[in-house]
PDB file of N, CA and C in Angstrom:
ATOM      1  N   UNK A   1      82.909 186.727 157.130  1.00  0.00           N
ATOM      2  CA  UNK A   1      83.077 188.079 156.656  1.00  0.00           C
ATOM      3  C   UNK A   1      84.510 188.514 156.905  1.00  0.00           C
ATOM      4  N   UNK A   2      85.074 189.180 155.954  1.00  0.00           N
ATOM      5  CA  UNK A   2      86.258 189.888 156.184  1.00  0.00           C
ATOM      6  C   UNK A   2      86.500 191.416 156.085  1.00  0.00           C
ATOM      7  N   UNK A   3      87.544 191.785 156.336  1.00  0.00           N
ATOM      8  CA  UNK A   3      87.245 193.325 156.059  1.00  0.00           C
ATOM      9  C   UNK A   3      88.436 193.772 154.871  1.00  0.00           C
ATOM     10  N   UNK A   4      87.822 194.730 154.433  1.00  0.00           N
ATOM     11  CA  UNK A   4      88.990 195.001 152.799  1.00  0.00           C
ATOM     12  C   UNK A   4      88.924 196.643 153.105  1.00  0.00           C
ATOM     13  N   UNK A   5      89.730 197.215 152.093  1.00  0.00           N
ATOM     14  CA  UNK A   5      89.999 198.847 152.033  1.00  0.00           C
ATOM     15  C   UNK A   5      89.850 199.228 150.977  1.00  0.00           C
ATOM     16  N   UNK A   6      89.017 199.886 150.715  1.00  0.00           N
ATOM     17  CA  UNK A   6      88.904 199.931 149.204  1.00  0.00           C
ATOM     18  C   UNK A   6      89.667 201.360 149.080  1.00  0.00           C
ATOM     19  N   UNK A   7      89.352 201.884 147.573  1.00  0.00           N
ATOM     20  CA  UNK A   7      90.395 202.849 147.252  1.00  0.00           C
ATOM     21  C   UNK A   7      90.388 204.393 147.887  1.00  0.00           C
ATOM     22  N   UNK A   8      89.256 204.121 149.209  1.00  0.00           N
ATOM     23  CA  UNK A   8      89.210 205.780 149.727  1.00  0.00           C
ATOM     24  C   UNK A   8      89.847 205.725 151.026  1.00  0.00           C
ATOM     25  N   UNK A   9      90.470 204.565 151.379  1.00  0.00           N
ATOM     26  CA  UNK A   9      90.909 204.457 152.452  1.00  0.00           C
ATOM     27  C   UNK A   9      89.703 203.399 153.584  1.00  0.00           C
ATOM     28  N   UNK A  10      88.667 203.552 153.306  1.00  0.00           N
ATOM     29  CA  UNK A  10      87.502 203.417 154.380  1.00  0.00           C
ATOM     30  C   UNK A  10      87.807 201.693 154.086  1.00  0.00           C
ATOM     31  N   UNK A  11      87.208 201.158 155.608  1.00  0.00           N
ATOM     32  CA  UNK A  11      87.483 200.135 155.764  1.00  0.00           C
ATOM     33  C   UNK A  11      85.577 199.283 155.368  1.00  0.00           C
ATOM     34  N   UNK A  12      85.897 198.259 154.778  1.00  0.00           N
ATOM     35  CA  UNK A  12      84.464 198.518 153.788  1.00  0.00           C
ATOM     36  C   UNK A  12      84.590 196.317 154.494  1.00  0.00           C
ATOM     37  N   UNK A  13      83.279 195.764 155.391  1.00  0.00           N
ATOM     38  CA  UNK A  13      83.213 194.100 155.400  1.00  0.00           C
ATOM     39  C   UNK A  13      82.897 193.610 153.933  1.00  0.00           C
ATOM     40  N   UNK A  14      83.510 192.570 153.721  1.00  0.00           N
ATOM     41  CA  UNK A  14      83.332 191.673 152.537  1.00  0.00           C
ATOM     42  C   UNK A  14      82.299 190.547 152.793  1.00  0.00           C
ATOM     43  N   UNK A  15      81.333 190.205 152.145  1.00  0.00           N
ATOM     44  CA  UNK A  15      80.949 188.692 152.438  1.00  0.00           C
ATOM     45  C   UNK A  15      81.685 187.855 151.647  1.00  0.00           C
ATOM     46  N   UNK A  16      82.298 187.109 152.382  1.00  0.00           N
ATOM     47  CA  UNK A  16      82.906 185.498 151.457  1.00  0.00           C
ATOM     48  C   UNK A  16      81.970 184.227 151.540  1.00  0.00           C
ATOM     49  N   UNK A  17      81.840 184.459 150.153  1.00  0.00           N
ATOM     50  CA  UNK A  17      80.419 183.316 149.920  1.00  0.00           C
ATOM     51  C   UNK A  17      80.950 182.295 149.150  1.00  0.00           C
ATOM     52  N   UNK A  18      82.599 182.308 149.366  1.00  0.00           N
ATOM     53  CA  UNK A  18      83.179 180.656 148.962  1.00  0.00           C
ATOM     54  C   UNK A  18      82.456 179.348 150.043  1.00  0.00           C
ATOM     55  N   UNK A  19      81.327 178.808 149.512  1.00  0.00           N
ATOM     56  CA  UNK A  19      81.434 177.759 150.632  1.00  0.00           C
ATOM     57  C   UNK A  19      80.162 176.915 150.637  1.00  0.00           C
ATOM     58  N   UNK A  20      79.831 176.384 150.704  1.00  0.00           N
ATOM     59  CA  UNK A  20      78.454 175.709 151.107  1.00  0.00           C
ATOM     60  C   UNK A  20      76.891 176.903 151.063  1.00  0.00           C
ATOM     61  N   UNK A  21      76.068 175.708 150.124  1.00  0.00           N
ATOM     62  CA  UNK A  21      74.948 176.311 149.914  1.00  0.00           C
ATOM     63  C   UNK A  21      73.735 176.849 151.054  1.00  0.00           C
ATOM     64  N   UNK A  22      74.054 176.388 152.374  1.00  0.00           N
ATOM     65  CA  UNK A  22      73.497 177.154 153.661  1.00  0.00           C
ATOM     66  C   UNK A  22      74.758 178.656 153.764  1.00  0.00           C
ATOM     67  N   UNK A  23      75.985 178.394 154.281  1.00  0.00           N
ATOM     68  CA  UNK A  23      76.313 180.169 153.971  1.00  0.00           C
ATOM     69  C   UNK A  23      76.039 180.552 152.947  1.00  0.00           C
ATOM     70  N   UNK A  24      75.875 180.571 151.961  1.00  0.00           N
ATOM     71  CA  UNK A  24      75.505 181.298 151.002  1.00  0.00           C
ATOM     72  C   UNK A  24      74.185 182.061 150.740  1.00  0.00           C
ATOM     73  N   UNK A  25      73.290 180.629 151.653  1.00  0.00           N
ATOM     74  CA  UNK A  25      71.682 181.794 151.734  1.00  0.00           C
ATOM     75  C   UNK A  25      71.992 182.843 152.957  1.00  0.00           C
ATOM     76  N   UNK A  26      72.557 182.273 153.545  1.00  0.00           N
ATOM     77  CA  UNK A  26      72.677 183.042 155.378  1.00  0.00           C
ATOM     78  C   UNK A  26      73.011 184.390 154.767  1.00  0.00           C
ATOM     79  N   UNK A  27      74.604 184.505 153.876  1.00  0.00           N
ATOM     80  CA  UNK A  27      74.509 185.580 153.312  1.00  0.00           C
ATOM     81  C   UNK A  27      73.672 186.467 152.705  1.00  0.00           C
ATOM     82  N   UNK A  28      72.757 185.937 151.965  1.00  0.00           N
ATOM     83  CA  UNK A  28      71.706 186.536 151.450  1.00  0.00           C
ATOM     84  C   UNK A  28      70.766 187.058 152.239  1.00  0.00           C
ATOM     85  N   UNK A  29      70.447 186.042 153.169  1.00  0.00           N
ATOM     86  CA  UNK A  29      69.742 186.765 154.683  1.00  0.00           C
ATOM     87  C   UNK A  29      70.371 187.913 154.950  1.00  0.00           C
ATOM     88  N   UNK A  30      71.232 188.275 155.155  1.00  0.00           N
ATOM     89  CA  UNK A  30      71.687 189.263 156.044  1.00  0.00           C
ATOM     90  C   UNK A  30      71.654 190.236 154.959  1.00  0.00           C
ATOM     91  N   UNK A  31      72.046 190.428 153.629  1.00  0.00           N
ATOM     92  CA  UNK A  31      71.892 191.128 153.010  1.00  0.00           C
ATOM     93  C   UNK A  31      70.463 191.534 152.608  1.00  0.00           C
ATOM     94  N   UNK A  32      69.487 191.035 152.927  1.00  0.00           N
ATOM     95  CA  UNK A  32      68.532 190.962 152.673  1.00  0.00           C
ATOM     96  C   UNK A  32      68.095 191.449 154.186  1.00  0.00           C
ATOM     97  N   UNK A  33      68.261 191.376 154.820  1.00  0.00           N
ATOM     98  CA  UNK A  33      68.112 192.087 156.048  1.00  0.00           C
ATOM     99  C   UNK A  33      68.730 193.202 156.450  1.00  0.00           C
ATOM    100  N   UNK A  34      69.409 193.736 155.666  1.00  0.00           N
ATOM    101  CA  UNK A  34      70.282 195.176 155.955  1.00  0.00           C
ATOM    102  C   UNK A  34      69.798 196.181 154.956  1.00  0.00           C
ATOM    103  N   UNK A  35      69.163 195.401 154.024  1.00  0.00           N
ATOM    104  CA  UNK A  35      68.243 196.263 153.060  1.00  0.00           C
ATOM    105  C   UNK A  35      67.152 196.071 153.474  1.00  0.00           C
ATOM    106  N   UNK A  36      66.541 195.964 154.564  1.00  0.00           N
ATOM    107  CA  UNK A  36      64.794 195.988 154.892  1.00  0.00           C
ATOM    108  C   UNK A  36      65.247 197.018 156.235  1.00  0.00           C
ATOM    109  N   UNK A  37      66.255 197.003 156.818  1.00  0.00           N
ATOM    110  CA  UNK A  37      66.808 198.308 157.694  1.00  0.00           C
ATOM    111  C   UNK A  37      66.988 199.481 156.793  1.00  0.00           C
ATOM    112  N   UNK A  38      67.803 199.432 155.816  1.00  0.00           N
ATOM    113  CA  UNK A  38      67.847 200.680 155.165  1.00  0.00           C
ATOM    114  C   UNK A  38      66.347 200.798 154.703  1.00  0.00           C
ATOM    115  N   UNK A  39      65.625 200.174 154.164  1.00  0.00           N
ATOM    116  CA  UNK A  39      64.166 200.515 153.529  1.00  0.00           C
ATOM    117  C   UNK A  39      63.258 201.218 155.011  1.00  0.00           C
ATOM    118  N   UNK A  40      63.551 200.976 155.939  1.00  0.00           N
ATOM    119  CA  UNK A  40      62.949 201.754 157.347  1.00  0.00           C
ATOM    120  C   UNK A  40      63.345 202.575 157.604  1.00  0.00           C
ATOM    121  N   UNK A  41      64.671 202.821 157.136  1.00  0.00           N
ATOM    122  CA  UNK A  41      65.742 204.090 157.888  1.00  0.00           C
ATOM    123  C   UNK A  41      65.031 204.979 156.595  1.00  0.00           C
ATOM    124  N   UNK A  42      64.777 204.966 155.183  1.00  0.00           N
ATOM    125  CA  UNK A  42      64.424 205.874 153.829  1.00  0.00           C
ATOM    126  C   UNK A  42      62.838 206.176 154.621  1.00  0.00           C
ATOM    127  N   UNK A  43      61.976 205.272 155.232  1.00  0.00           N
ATOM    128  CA  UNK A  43      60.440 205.596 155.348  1.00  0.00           C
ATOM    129  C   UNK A  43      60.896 206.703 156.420  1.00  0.00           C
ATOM    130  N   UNK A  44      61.816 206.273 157.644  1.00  0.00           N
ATOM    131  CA  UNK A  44      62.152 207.452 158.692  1.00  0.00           C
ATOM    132  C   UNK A  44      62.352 208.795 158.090  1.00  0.00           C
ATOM    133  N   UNK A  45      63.213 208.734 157.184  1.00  0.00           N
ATOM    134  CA  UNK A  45      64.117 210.135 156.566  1.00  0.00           C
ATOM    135  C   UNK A  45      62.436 210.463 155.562  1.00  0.00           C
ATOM    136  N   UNK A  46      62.183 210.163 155.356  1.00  0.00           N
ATOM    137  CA  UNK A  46      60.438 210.604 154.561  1.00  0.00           C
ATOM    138  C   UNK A  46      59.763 211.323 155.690  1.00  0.00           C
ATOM    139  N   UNK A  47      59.588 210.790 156.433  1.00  0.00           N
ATOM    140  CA  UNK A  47      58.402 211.412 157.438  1.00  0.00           C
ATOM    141  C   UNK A  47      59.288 212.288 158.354  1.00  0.00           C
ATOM    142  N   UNK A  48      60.376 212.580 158.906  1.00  0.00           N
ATOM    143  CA  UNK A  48      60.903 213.493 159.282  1.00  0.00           C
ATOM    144  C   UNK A  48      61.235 214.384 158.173  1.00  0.00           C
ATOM    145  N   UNK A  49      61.263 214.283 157.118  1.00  0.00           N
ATOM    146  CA  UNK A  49      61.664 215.311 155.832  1.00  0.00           C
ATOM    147  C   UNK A  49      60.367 216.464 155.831  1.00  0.00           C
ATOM    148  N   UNK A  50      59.004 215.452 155.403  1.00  0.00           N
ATOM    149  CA  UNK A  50      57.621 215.835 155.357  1.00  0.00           C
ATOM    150  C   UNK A  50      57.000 216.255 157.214  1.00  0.00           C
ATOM    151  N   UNK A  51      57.546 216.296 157.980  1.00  0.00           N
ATOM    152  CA  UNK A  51      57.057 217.149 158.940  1.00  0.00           C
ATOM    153  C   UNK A  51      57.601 218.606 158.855  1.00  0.00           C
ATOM    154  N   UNK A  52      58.292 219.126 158.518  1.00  0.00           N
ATOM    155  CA  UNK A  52      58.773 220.521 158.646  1.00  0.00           C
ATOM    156  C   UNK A  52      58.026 221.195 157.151  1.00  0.00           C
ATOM    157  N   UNK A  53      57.588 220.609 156.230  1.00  0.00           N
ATOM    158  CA  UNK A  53      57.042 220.792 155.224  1.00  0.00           C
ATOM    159  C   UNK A  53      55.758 220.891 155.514  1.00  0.00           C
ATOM    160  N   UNK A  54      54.896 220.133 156.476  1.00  0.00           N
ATOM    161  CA  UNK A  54      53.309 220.468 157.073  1.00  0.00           C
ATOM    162  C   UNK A  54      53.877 222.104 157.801  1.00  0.00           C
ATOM    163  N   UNK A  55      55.078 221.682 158.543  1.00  0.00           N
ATOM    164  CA  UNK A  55      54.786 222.755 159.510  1.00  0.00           C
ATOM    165  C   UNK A  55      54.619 224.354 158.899  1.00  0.00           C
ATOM    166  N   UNK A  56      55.438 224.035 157.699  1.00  0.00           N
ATOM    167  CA  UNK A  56      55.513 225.108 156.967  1.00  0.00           C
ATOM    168  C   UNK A  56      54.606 225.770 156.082  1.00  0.00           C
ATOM    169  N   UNK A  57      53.777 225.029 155.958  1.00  0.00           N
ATOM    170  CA  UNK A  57      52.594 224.980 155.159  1.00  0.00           C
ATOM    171  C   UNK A  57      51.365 225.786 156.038  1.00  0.00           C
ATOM    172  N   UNK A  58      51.500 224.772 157.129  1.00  0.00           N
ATOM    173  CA  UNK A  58      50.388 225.494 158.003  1.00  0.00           C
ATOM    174  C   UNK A  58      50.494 226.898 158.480  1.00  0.00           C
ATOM    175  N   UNK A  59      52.024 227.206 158.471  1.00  0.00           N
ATOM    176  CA  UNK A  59      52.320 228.778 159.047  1.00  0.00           C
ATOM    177  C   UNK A  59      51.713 229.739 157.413  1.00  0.00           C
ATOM    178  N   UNK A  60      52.573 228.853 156.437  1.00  0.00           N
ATOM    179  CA  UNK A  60      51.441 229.830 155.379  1.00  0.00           C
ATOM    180  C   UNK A  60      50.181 230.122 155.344  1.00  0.00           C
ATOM    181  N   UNK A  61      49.160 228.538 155.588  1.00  0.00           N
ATOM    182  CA  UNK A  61      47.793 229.237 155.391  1.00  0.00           C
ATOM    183  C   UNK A  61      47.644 230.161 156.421  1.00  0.00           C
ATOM    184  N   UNK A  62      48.125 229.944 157.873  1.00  0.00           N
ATOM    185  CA  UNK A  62      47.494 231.046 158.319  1.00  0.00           C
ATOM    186  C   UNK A  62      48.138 232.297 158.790  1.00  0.00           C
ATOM    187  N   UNK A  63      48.895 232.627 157.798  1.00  0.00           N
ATOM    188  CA  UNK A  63      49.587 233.634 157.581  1.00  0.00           C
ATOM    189  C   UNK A  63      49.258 235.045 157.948  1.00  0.00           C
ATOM    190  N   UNK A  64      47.958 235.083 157.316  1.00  0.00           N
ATOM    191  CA  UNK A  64      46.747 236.858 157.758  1.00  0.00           C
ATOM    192  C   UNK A  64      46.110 236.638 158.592  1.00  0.00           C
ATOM    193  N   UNK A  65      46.473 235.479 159.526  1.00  0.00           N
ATOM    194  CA  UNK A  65      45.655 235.394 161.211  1.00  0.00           C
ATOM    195  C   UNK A  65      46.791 236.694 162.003  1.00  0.00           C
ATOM    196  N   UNK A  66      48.385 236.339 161.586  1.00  0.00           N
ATOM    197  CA  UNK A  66      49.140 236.938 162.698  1.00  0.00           C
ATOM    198  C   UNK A  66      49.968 237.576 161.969  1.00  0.00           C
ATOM    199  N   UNK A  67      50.498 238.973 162.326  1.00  0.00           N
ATOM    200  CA  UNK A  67      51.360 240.063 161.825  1.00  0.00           C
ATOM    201  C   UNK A  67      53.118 239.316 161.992  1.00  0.00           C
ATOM    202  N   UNK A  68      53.644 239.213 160.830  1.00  0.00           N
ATOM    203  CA  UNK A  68      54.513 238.650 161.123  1.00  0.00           C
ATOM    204  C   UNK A  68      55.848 239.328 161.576  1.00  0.00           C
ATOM    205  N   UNK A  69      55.973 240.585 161.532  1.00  0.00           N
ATOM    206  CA  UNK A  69      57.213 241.190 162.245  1.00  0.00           C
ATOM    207  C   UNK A  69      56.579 241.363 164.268  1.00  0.00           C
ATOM    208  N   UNK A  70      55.333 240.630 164.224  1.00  0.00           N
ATOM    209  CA  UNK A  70      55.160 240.604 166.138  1.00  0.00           C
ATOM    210  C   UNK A  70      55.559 239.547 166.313  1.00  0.00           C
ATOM    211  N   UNK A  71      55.356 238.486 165.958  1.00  0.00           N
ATOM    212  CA  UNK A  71      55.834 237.095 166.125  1.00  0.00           C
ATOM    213  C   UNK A  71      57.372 236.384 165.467  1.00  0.00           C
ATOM    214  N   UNK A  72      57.939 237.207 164.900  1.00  0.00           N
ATOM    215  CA  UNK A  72      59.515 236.967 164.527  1.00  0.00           C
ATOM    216  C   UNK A  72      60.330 236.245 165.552  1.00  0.00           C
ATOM    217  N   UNK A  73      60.261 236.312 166.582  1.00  0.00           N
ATOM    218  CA  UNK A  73      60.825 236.215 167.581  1.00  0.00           C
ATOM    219  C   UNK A  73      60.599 234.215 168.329  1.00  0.00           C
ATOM    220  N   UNK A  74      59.119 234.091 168.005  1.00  0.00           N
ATOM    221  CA  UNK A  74      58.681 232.827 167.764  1.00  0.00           C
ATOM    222  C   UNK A  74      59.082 232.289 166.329  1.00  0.00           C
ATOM    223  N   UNK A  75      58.697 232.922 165.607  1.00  0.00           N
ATOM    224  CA  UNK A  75      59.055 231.896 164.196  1.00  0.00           C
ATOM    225  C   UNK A  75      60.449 232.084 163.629  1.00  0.00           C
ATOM    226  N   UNK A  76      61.287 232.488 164.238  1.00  0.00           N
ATOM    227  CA  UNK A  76      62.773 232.181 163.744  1.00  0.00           C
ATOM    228  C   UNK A  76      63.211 230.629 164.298  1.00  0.00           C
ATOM    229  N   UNK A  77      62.976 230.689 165.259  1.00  0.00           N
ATOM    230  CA  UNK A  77      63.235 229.636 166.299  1.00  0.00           C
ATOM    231  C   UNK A  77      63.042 228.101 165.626  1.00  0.00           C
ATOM    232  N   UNK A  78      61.149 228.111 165.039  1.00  0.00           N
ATOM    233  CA  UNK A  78      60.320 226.917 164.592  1.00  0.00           C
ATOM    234  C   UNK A  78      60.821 226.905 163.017  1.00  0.00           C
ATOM    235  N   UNK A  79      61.451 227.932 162.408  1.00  0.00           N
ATOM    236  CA  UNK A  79      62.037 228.135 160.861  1.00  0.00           C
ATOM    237  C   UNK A  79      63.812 227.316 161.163  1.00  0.00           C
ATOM    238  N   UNK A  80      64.713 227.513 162.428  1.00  0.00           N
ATOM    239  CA  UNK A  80      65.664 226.941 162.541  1.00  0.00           C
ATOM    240  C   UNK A  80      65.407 225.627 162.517  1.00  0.00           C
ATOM    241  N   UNK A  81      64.409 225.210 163.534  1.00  0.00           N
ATOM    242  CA  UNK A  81      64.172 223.401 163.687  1.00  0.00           C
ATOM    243  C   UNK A  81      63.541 222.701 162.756  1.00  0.00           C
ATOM    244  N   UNK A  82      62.382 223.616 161.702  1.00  0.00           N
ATOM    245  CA  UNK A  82      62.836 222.914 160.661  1.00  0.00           C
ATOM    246  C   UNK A  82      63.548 222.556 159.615  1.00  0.00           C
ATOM    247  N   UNK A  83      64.574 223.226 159.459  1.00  0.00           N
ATOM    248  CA  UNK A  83      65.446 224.089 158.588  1.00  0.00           C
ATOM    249  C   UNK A  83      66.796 222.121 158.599  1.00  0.00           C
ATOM    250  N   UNK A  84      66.360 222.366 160.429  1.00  0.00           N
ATOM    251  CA  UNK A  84      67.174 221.146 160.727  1.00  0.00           C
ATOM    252  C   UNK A  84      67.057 219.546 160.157  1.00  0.00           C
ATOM    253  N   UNK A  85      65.509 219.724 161.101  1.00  0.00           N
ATOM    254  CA  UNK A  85      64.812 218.144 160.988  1.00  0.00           C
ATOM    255  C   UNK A  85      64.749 218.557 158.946  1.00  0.00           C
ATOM    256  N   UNK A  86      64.570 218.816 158.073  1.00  0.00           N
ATOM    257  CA  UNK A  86      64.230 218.947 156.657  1.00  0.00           C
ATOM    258  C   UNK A  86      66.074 218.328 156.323  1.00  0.00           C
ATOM    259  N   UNK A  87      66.705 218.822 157.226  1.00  0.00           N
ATOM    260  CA  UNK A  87      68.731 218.444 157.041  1.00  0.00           C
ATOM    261  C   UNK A  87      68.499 216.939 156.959  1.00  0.00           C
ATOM    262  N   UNK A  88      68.460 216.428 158.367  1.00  0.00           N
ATOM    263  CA  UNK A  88      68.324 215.381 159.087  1.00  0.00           C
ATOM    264  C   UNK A  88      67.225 214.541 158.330  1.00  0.00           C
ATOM    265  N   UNK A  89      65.853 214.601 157.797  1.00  0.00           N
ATOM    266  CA  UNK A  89      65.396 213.865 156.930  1.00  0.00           C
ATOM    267  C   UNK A  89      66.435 214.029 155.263  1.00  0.00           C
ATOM    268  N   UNK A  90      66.888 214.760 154.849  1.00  0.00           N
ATOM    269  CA  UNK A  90      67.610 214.701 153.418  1.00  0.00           C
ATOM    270  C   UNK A  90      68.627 213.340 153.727  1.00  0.00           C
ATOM    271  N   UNK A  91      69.383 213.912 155.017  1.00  0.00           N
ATOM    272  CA  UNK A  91      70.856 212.650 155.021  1.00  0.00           C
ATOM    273  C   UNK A  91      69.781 211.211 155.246  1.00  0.00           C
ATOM    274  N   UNK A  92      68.813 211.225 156.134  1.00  0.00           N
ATOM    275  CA  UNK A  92      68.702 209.962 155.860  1.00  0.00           C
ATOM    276  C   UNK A  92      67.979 209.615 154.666  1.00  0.00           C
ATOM    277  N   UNK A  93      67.470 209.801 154.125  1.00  0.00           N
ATOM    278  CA  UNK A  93      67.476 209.604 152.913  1.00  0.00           C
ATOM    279  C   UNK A  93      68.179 209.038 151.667  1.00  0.00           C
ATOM    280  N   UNK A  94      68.699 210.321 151.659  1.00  0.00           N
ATOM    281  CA  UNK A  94      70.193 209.495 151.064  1.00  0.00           C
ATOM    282  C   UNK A  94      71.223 208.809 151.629  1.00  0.00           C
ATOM    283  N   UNK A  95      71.436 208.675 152.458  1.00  0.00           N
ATOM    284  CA  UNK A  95      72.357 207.598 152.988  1.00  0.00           C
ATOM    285  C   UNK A  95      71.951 206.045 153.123  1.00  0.00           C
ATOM    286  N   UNK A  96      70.267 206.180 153.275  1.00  0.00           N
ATOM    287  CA  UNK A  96      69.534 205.208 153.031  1.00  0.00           C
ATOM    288  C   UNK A  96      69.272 204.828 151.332  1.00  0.00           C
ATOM    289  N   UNK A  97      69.450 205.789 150.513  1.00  0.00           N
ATOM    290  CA  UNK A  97      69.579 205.055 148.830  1.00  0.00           C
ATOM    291  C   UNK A  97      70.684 204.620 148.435  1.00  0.00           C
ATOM    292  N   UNK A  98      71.747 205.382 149.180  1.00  0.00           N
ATOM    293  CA  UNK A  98      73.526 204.428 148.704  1.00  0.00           C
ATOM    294  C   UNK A  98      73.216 203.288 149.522  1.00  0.00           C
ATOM    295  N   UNK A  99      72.953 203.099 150.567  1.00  0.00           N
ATOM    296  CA  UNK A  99      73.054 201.745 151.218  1.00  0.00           C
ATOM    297  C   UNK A  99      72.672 200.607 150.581  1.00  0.00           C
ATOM    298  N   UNK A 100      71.128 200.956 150.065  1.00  0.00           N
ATOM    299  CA  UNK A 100      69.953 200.028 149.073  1.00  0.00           C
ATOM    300  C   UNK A 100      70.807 200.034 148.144  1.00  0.00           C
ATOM    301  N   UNK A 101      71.396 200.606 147.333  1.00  0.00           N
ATOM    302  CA  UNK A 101      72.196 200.279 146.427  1.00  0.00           C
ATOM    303  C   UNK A 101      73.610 199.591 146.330  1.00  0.00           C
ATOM    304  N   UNK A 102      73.901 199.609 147.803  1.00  0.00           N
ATOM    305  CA  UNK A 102      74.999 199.070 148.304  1.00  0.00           C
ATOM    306  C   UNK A 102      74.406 197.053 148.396  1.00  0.00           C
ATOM    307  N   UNK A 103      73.755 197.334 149.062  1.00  0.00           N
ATOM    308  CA  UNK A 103      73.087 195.619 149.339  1.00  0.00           C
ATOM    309  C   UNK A 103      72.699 195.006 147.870  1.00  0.00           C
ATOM    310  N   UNK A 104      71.975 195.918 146.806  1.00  0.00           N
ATOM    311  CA  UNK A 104      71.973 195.086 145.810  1.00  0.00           C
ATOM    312  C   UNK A 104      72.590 195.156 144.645  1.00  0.00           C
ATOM    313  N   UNK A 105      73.830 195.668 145.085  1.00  0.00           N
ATOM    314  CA  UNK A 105      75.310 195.168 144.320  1.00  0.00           C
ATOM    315  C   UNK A 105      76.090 193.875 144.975  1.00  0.00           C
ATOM    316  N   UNK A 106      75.871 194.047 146.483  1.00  0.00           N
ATOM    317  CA  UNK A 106      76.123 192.425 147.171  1.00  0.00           C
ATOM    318  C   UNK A 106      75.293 192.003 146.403  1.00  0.00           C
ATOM    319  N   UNK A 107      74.051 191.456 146.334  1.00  0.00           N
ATOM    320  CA  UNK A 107      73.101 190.617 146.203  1.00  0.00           C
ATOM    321  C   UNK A 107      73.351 190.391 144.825  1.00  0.00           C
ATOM    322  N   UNK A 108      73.631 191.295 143.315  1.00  0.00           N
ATOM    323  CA  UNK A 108      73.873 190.266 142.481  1.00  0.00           C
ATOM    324  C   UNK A 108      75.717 189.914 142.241  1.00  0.00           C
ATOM    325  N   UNK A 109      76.061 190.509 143.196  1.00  0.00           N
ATOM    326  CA  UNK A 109      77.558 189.753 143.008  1.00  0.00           C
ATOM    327  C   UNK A 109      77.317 188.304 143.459  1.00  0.00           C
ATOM    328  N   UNK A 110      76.626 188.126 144.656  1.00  0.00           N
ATOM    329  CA  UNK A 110      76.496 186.738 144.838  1.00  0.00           C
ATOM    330  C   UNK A 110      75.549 185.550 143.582  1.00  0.00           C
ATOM    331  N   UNK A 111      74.619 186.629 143.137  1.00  0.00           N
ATOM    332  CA  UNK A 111      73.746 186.092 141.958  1.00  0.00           C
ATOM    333  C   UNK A 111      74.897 185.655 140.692  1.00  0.00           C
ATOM    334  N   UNK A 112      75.552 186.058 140.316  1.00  0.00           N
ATOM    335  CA  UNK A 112      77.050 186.094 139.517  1.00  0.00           C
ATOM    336  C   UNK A 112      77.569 185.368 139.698  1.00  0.00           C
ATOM    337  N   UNK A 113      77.975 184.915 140.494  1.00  0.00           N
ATOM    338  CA  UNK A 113      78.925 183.999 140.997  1.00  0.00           C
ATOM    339  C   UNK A 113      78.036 182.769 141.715  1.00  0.00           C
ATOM    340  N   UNK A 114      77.308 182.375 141.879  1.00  0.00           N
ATOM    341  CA  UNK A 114      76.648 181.603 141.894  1.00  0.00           C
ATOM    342  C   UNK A 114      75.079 181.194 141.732  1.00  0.00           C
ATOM    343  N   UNK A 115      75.439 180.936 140.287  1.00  0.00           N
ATOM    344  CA  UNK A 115      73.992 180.389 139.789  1.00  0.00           C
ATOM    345  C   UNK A 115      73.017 179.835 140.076  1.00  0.00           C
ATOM    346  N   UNK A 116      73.329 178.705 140.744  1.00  0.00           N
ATOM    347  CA  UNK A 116      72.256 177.542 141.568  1.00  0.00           C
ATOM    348  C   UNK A 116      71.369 178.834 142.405  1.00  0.00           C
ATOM    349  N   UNK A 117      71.977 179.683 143.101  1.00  0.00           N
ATOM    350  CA  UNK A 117      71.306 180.443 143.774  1.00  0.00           C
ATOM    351  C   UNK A 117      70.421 181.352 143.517  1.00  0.00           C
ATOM    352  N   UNK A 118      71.026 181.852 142.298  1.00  0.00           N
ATOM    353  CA  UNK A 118      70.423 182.828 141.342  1.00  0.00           C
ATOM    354  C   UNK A 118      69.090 182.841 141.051  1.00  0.00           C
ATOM    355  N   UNK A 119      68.534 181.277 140.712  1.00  0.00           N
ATOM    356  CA  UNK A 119      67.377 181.085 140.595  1.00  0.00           C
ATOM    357  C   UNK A 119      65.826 181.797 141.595  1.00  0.00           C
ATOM    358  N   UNK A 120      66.504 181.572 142.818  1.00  0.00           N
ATOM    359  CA  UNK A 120      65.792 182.003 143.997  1.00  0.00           C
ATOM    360  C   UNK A 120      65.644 183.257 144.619  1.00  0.00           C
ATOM    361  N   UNK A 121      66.515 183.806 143.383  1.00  0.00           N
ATOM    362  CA  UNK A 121      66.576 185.974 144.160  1.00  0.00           C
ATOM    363  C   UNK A 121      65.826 186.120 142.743  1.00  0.00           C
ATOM    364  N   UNK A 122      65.623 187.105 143.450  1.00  0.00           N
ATOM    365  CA  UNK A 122      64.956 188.395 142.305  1.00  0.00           C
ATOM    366  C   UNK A 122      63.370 188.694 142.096  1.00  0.00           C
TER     367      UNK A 122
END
C-alpha cells in the first residue's frame, strides 16, 4: 500500500495490485473486509438513528397521560439527547455509504485491471 493526495489535499492509501495473483486476492480481502466493517458501522448508525425515533414516538402516544408545560423541564433534556444520538446515527450512516462506495470503486478498479480475477468477484 502506498499513500497518494488526491485533489483536496487529504492524504487518501492506494492499493498496488501490480504483482502476483496471492496479493492481489489479499487485496481483495481487505477490501472486502473494510466493507463488511462499514456494512456494521451503517447497521450501528440504523439502530442508534431508530432509537430516538421509538423514544419519540412513545412520548407521543402517551402524550394525555402528562401535562406537558409540568414536565418541560424533563423533556427538554430527553428531546436534546435525542436530537443528538438521531445526529450521531445520520453521520454514521452516511459516512458508512461513502465508504461502501469507496471499497467498491477499489474492488472494480482491481476487477479492470485484472481480469483473471474478475471472474471470482461479483
Amino acid at each position: 500500500m502506498t499513500r497518494a493526495v488526491d485533489a483536496q489535499g487529504e492524504a487518501r492509501e492506494v492499493v498496488d495490485v501490480s504483482g502476483s495473483d496471492a496479493l492481489i486476492m489479499n487485496a481483495v480481502q481487505l477490501i472486502l473486509a473494510e466493507k463488511r466493517t462499514s456494512l456494521s458501522a451503517l447497521r450501528t448508525g440504523i439502530a442508534v438513528f431508530a432509537l430516538p425515533l421509538t423514544v419519540l414516538g412513545l412520548l407521543i402516544a402517551t402524550s394525555r397521560y402528562y401535562d406537558f408545560l409540568q414536565v418541560i423541564p424533563l423533556l427538554v433534556p430527553v428531546l436534546i439527547i435525542c436530537g443528538a444520538l438521531a445526529l450521531l446515527g445520520g453521520y454514521l450512516i452516511i459516512r458508512s455509504i461513502v465508504r461502501i462506495h469507496h471499497h467498491d470503486r477499489l474492488a472494480g478498479e482491481i476487477k479492470r485491471k485484472h481480469s483473471s480475477i474478475a471472474e471470482f468477484m461479483d
